[in-house]
Each structure stands twice: as C-alpha cells, then as structure tokens.
Protein backbone atom coordinates (compact mmCIF):
# COMPACT_ATOMS: atom_id res chain seq x y z
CA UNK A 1 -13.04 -43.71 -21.84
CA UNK A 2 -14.70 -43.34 -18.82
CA UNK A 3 -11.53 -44.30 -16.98
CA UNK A 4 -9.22 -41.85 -19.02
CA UNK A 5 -10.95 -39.05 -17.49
CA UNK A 6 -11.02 -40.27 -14.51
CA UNK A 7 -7.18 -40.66 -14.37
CA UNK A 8 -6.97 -37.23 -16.21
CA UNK A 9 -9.44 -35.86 -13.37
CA UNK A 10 -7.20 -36.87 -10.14
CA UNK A 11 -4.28 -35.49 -12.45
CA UNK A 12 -6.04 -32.10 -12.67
CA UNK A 13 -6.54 -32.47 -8.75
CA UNK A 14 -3.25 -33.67 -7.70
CA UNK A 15 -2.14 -30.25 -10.05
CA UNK A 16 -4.22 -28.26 -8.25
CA UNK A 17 -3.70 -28.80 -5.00
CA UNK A 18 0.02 -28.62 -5.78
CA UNK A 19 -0.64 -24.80 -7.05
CA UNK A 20 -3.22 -24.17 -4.16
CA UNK A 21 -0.43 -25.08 -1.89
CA UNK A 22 1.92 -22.73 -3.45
CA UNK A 23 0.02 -19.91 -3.25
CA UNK A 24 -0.80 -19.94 -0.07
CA UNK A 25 2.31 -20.29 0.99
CA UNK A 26 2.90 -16.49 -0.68
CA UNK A 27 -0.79 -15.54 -0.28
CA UNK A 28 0.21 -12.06 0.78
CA UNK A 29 2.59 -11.78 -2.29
CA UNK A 30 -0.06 -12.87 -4.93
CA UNK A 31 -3.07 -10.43 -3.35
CA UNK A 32 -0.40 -7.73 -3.62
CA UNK A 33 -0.01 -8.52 -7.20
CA UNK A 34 -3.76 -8.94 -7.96
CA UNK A 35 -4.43 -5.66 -6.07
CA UNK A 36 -1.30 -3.77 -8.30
CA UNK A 37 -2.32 -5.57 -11.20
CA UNK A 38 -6.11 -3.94 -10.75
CA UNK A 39 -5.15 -0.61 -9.69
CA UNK A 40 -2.78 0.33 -12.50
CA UNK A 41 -4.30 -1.34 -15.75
CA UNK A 42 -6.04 1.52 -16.83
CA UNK A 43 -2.80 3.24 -16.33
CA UNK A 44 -1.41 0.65 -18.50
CA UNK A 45 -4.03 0.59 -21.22
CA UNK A 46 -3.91 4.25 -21.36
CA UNK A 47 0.20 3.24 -22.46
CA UNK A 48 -1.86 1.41 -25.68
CA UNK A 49 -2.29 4.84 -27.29
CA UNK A 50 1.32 5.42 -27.63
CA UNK A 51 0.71 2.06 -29.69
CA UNK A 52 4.24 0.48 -27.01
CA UNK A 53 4.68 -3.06 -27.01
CA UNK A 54 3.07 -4.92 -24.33
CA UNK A 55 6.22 -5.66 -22.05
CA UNK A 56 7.24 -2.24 -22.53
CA UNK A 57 3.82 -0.71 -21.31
CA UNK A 58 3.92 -3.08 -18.26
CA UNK A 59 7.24 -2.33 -17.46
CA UNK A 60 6.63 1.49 -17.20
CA UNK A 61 3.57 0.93 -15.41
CA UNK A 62 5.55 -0.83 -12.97
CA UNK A 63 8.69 1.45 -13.15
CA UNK A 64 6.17 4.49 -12.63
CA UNK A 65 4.00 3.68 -10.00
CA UNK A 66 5.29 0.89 -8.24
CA UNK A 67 9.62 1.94 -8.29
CA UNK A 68 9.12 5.36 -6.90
CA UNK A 69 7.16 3.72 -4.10
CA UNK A 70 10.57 1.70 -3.07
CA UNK A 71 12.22 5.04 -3.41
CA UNK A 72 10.09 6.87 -1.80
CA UNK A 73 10.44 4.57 1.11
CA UNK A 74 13.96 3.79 1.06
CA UNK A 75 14.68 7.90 1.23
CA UNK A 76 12.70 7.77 4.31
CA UNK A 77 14.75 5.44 6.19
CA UNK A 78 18.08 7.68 5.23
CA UNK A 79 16.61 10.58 6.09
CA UNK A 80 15.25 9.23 9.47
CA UNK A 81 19.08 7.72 10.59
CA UNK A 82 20.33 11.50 9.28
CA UNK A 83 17.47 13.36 11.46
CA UNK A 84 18.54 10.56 14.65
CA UNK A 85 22.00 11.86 14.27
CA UNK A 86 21.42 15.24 13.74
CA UNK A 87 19.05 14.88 17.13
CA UNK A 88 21.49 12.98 19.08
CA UNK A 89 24.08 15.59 18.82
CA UNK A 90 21.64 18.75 19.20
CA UNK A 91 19.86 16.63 22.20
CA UNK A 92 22.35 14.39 24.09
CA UNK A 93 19.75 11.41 24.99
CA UNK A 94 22.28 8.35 24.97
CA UNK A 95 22.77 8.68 28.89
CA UNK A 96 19.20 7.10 29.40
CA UNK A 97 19.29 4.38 27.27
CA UNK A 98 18.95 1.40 29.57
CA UNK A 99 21.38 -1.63 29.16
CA UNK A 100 19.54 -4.17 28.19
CA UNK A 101 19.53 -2.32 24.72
CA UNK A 102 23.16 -1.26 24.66
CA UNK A 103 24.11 -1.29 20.85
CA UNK A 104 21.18 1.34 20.58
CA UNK A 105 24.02 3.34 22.31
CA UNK A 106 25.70 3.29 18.69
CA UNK A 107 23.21 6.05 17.37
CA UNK A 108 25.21 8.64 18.43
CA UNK A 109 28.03 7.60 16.16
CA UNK A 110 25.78 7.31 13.09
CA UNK A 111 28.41 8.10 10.30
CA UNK A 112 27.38 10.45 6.67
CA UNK A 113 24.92 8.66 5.11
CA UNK A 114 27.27 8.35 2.12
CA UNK A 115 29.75 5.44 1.05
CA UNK A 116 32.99 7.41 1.49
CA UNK A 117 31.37 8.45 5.19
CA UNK A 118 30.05 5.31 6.27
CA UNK A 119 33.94 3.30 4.87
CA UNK A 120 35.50 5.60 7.09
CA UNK A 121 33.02 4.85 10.17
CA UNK A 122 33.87 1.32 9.72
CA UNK A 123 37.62 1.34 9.43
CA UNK A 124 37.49 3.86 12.92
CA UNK A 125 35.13 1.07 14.40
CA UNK A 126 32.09 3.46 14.77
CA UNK A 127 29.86 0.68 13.19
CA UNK A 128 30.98 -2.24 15.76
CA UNK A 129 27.81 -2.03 17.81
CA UNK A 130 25.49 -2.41 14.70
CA UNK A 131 27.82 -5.37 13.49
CA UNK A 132 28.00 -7.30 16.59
CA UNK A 133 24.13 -6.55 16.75
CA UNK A 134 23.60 -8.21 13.65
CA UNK A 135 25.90 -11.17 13.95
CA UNK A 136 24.37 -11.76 16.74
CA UNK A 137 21.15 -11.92 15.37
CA UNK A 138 21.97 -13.54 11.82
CA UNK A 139 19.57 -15.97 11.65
CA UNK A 140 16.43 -13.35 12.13
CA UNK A 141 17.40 -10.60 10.22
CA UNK A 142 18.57 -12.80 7.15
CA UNK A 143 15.27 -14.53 7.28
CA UNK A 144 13.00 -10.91 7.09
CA UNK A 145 16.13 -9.39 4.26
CA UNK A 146 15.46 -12.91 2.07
CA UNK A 147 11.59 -12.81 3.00
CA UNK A 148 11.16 -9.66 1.92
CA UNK A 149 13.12 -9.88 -1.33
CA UNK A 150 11.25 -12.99 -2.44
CA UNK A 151 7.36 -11.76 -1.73
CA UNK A 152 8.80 -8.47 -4.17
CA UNK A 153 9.94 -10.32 -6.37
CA UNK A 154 6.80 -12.61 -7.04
CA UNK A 155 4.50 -9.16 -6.59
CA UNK A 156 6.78 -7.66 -9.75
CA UNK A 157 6.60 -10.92 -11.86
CA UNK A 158 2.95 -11.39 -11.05
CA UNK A 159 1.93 -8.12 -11.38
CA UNK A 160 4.28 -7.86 -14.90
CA UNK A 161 2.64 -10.93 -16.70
CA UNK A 162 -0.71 -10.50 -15.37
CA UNK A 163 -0.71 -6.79 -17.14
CA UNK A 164 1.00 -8.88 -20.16
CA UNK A 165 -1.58 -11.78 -19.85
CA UNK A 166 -4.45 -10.91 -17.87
CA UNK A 167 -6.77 -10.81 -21.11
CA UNK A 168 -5.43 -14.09 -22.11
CA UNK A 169 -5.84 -15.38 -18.53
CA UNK A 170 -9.62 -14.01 -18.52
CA UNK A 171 -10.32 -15.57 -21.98
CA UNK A 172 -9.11 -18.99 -20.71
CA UNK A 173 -11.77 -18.32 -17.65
CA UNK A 174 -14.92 -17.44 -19.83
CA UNK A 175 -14.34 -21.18 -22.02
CA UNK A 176 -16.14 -22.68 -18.75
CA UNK A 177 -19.01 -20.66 -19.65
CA UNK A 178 -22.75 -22.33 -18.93
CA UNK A 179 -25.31 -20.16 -20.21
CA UNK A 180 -24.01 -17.11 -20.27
CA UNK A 181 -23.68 -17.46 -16.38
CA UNK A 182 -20.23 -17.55 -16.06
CA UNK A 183 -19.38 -15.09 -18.37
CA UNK A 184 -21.77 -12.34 -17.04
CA UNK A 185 -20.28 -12.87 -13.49
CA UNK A 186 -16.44 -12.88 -14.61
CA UNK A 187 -17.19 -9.89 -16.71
CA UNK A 188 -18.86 -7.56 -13.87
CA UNK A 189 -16.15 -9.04 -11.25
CA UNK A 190 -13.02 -7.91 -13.33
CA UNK A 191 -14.78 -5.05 -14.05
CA UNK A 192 -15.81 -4.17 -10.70
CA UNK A 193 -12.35 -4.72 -9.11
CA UNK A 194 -11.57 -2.52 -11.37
CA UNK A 195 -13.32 0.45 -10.08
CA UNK A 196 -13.00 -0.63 -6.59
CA UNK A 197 -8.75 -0.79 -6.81
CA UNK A 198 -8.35 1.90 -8.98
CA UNK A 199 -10.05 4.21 -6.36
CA UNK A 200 -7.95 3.51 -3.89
CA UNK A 201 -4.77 4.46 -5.95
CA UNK A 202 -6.84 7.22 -7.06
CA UNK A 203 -7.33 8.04 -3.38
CA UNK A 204 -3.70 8.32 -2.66
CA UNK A 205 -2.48 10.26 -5.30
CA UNK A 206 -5.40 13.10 -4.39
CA UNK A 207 -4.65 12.93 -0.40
CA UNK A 208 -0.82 12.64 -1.12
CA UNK A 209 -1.21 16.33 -3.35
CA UNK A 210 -3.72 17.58 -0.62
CA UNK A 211 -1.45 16.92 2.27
CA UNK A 212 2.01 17.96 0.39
CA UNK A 213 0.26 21.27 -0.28
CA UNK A 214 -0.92 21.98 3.52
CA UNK A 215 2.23 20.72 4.96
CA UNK A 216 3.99 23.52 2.59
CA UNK A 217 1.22 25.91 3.11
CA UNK A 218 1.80 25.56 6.87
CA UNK A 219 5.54 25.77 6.67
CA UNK A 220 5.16 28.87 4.93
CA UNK A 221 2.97 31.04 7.09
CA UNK A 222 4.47 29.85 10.89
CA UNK A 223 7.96 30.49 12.10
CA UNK A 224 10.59 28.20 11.29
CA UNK A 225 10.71 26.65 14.96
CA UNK A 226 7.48 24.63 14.46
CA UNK A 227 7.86 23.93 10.59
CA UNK A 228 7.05 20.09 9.94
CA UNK A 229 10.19 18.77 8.33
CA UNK A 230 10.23 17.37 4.92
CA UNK A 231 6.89 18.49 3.56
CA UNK A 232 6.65 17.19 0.14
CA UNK A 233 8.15 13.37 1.53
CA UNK A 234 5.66 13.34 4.61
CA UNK A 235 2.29 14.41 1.95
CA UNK A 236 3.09 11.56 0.45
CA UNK A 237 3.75 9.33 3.10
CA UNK A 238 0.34 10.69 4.62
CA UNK A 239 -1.88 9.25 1.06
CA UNK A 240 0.04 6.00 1.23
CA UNK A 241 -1.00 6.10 4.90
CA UNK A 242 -4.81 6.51 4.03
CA UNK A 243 -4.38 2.83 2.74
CA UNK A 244 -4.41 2.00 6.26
CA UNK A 245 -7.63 1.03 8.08
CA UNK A 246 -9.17 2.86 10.84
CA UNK A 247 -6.01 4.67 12.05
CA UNK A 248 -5.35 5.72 8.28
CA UNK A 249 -3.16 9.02 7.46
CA UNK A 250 -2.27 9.63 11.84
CA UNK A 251 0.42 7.51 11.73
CA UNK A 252 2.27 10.06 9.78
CA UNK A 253 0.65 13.22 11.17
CA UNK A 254 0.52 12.31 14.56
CA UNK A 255 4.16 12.05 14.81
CA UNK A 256 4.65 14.29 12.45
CA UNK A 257 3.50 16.69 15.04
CA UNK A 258 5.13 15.15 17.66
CA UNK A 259 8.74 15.67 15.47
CA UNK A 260 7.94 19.23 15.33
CA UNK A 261 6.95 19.95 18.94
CA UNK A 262 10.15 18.26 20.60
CA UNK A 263 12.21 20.97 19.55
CA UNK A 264 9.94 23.77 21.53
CA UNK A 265 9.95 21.25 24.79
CA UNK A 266 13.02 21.11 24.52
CA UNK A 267 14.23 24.77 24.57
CA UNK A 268 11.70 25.82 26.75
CA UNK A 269 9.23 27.92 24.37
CA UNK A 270 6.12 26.31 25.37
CA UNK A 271 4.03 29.35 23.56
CA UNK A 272 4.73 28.50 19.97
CA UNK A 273 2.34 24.86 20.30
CA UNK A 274 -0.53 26.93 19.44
CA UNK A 275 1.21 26.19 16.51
CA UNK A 276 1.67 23.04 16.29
CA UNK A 277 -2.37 22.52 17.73
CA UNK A 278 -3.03 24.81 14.49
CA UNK A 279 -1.76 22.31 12.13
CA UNK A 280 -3.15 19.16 14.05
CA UNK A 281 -7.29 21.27 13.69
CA UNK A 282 -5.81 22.26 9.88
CA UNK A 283 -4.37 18.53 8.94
CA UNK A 284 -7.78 16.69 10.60
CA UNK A 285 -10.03 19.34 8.78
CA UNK A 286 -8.35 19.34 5.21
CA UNK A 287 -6.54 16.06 5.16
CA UNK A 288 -8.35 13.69 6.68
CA UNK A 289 -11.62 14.43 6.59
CA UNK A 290 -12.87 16.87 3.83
CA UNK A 291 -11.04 14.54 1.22
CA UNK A 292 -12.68 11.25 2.96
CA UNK A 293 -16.60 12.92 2.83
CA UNK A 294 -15.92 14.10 -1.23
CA UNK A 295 -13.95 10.85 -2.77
CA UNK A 296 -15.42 8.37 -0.63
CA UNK A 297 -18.67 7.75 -2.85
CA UNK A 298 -16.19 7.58 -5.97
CA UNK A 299 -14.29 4.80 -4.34
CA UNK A 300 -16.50 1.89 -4.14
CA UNK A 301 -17.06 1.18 -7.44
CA UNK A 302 -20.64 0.58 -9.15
CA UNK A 303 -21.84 -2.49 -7.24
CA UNK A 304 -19.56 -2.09 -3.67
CA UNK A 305 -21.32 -0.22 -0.91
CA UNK A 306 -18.86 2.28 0.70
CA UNK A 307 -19.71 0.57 4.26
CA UNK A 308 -19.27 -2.54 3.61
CA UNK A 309 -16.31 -1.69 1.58
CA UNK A 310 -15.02 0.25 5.07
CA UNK A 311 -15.77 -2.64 6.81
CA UNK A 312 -13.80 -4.76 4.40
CA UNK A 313 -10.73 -2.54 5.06
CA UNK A 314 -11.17 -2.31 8.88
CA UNK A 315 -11.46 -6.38 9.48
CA UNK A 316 -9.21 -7.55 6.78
CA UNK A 317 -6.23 -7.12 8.56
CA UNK A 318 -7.72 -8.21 12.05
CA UNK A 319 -8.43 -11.68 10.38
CA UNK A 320 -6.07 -12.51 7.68
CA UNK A 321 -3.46 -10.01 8.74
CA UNK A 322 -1.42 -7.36 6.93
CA UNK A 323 -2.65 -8.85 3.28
CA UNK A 324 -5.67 -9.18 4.51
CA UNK A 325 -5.62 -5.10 3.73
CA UNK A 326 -5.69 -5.88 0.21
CA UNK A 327 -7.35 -9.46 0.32
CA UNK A 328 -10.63 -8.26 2.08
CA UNK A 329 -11.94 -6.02 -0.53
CA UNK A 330 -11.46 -8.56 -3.49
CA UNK A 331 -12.74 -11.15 -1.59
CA UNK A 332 -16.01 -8.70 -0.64
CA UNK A 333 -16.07 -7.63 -4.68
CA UNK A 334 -15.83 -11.14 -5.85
CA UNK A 335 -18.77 -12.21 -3.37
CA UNK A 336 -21.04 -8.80 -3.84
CA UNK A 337 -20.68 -9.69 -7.44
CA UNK A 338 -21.88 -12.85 -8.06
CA UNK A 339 -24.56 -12.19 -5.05
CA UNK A 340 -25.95 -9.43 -7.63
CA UNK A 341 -25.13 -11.27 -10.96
CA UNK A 342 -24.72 -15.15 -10.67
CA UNK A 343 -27.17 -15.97 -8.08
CA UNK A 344 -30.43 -14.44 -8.71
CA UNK A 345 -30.16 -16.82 -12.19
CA UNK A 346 -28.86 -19.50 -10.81
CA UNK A 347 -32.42 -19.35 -8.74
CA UNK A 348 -34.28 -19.14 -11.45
CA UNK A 349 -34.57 -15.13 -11.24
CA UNK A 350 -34.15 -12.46 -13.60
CA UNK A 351 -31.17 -10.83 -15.12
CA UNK A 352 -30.03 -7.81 -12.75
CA UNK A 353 -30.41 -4.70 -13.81
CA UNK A 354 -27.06 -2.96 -15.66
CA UNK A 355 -25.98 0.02 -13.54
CA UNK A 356 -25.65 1.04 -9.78
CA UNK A 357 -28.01 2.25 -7.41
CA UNK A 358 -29.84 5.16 -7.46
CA UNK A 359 -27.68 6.26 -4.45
CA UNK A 360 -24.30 5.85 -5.50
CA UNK A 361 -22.10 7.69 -7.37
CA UNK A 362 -19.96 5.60 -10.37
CA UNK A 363 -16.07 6.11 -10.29
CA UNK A 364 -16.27 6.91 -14.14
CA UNK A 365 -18.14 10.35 -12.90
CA UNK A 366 -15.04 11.13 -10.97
C-alpha cells in the first residue's frame, strides 16, 4: 500500500513540476488572467441577475471590459500614424533625420489609413521603406507579433474559464482543509483580492471620466491653438495610465502637453503657453491628485494597507518586471492574508478578529 502511494506521490510530483514549468514559462500571461479574472467577477456575477448562462456572462464580461481595451488601443496607433502624417506635411522634419535610421524617412509618405488608400500606396511603392524594414528584420518582429498573440490568447482562455470555473476551482482547494485552517485563509484571500483588484479597475474607470471631462472642459474654454487633441481617447488613456507605478497618468499628460505646445513653437506665438501651463496646474490638481487623496483608502481592500499596497505597485515591476505590475499585489494579498488569518492559529493564537482596522475605509463603503 505503502508503495502505491509512494509511486502515486512522485506521479503527482513529476505532474507538478511539469505544470510549474509551464506556467512560468507564461507567468506574465497567467497573472494577467488572475488579475482580469479578480477585477471583473463582480461585474460578472452582477450578469447572474439577468439569470445568462455561464459562458455567456463570461463572454460579455470579457467582450465589455477587456475588447474595448484592444480597441481602444489599436485606435490609438491609427490615429498617431494619421497625426505623424498630418505633422510631417504641416512641419517638414524629414531633412534631419540622420542616416543611420533611413526608412524612418518613409513617414512622410504615410498613405490614408484606409485599405483602398494604403493598396494604392503599395502598388506606387510608397510602402517600400517599411517593407524592406521589416524583411529585414523578420525574425524580431515575427517573434514580438506571435509573442504577443499567444500571452492574449492564454489571458482570454484563462480569464474565460476561470470566471466559468473559479467556484469549482476554489471548492477543489477548500477539500485540503485541516481544521478549518485552510478554509478560513482561502476564503479571506479570494475575498480580499477581490477588493484589492476590483479597486483598481474601479480606479480607472473614475480617473478615465475625471480626465475625459477636464480635457473637454479645457478644450472648451481656451482657443483652438492650444486645444489637447482627442479628448475623450487621451481621458481614457490617462486612467489606464494610473495603472502605472510611480510615473502613473504623466505619460499621457506630459506629452499630451507637449503635442499641444509644438504647434505655438512652431509658429512663433510663444504667449498662448500660459495656456498650456494652465492645463499642466489644472490636470496635476484634478487628475492626478484630488482623485488619488479621495479613492485611495477605497482601494486597498479590508486587510491591505494602502502603503504597502503602493509599495507593492512601485517594486513589482523593478523586480519581476512588467507582470510584476499585476503579480506584486497578489503576491502581497496572498501573504498579508494568511499573516492575519493562518498564522496566528497555526501558533497556537486566537482567531483574528472579522473586519478591518479602525483606520481604514472598506471598498464596499465606496
């Protein structure tokens, strides 16, 4: 009998390390997933109402929050090569590109960013540079198209059947249960990551609505010389941006500022930046920072502290890299958790206390 188990045991191990290994190798795929599947499953168990099948409910979760996303995204990078050509041909630049990047030359030839416009730039040759670019460089940029593809791919699937399965998944977890032990600490983790996740989505749909309506406020009251372009697309590139550590939401202001004050350099009106200092003071004041001071104590759960949670964000990415954005916090929920739930009883000390501190403010107050 004794030798059974044993052969079932290095079995299980063999298994295990098999699966280890193939999730590391996508590490940044799966914490993706975990982080989507977290962040929208009370936006898919509010779907249960309208008594939907299961696969239907994950599939418009997905659908809704994570396909405009791609959208969103993929309008940018059109609209960027239509603003470089628009640029190129207001502001003739090409001259003092160096030669060591020669097929950047190309930009000024950017065809309509339609099918019948960019057909036509390839039969008059227009799109040689950017072909002869990329043949050249086959290898690279087939490995990042493929790469990219496959980590989506296993973030939809993953994110899809753990909305389908997740209860079923966390069932399977609570049959190791010893003394309640187990189950206390996987119940306060999944709900905990709960909170935690869901505040940050919650945190960039309320900084994506707060920035859309300055940016329009702003275009609206200043002349049309220093308007920021695209308004509603760069509020909500400004609340994904908040995802980002440290630097946060001024990757899209800052050069969103920039954008708008290249025009008055360039034609010589140097007293219309008042302006564009006007909306930097307005953007750091009602963007950035009132929104951080009120939602921040909403964000970090029941059990998280914000600054360890800020902490979590900042060095995540310096150590594990870009996942480590969304790898960090779980990893700082998970241990927090059992810290406050498991431990105490496994040494010998009393059940916790349900709740959080007296100090902090519960997401469900929100």
């Amino acid at each position: 009998m004794n030798e059974k188990r044993l052969v079932v045991a290095v079995f299980g191990v063999i298994v295990g390390v098999a699966v280890g290994y193939i999730v590391y190798q996508f590490i940044a795929a799966f914490t993706v997933a975990v982080f989507l599947y977290y962040s929208t499953r009370r936006f898919y168990d509010a779907l249960g109402q309208l008594h939907l099948p299961k696969r239907i409910r994950a599939m418009l979760t997905i659908s809704l929050l994570a396909l405009p996303l791609v959208l969103l995204l993929s309008y940018t990078v059109v609209l960027l090569a239509v603003e470089a050509r628009a640029f190129i041909e207001t502001y003739p630049i090409v001259e003092s590109v160096p030669e060591s990047v020669a097929w950047f030359q190309g930009i000024e030839d950017l065809p309509e960013p339609t099918i019948a416009g960019i057909a036509e730039a390839y039969r008059a040759g227009e799109l040689d540079t950017f072909i002869d670019f990329a043949t050249q460089h086959a290898a690279f940029v087939t490995s990042i198209i493929t790469g990219l593809f496959m980590n989506l791919l296993i973030v939809g699937i993953v994110t899809y059947y753990l909305l389908i399965d997740g209860t079923a998944f966390r069932s399977w977890l609570l049959r190791f249960d010893d003394g309640d032990i187990v189950r206390e600490y996987f119940e306060a983790a999944d709900k905990e990551l709960e909170a935690v996740l869901f505040g940050n989505l919650l945190n960039v749909i309320v900084i994506s609505l707060v920035a859309i309506a300055v940016f329009m406020g702003y275009n609206a009251a200043v002349p049309s010389a220093v308007e920021v372009p695209y308004p509603a697309l760069a509020g909500a590139l400004t609340g994904i941006a908040s995802l980002i550590p440290v630097v946060g939401m001024k990757v899209i202001y800052l050069p969103l500022a920039g954008i708008a004050a290249v025009p008055i350099l360039l034609d010589g009106t140097p007293e219309l930046f008042a302006y564009i200092v006007g909306f930097l003071v307005l953007v750091i004041v009602v963007v950035d920072t009132i929104p951080d001071l009120v939602l921040r104590p909403y964000l970090s759960g029941d059990r998280t502290h914000v600054g360890l949670l800020m902490l979590a964000y900042i060095f995540g990415p310096v150590v594990f890299g870009f996942y480590g954005l969304f790898f960090a916090p779980i990893v700082l929920v998970l241990g927090l958790t059992f810290a406050d739930t498991a431990l105490p009883r496994l040494l010998g000390g009393d059940r916790p206390e349900e709740g959080p501190p007296p100090s902090q403010t519960r997401i469900d107050e929100f």
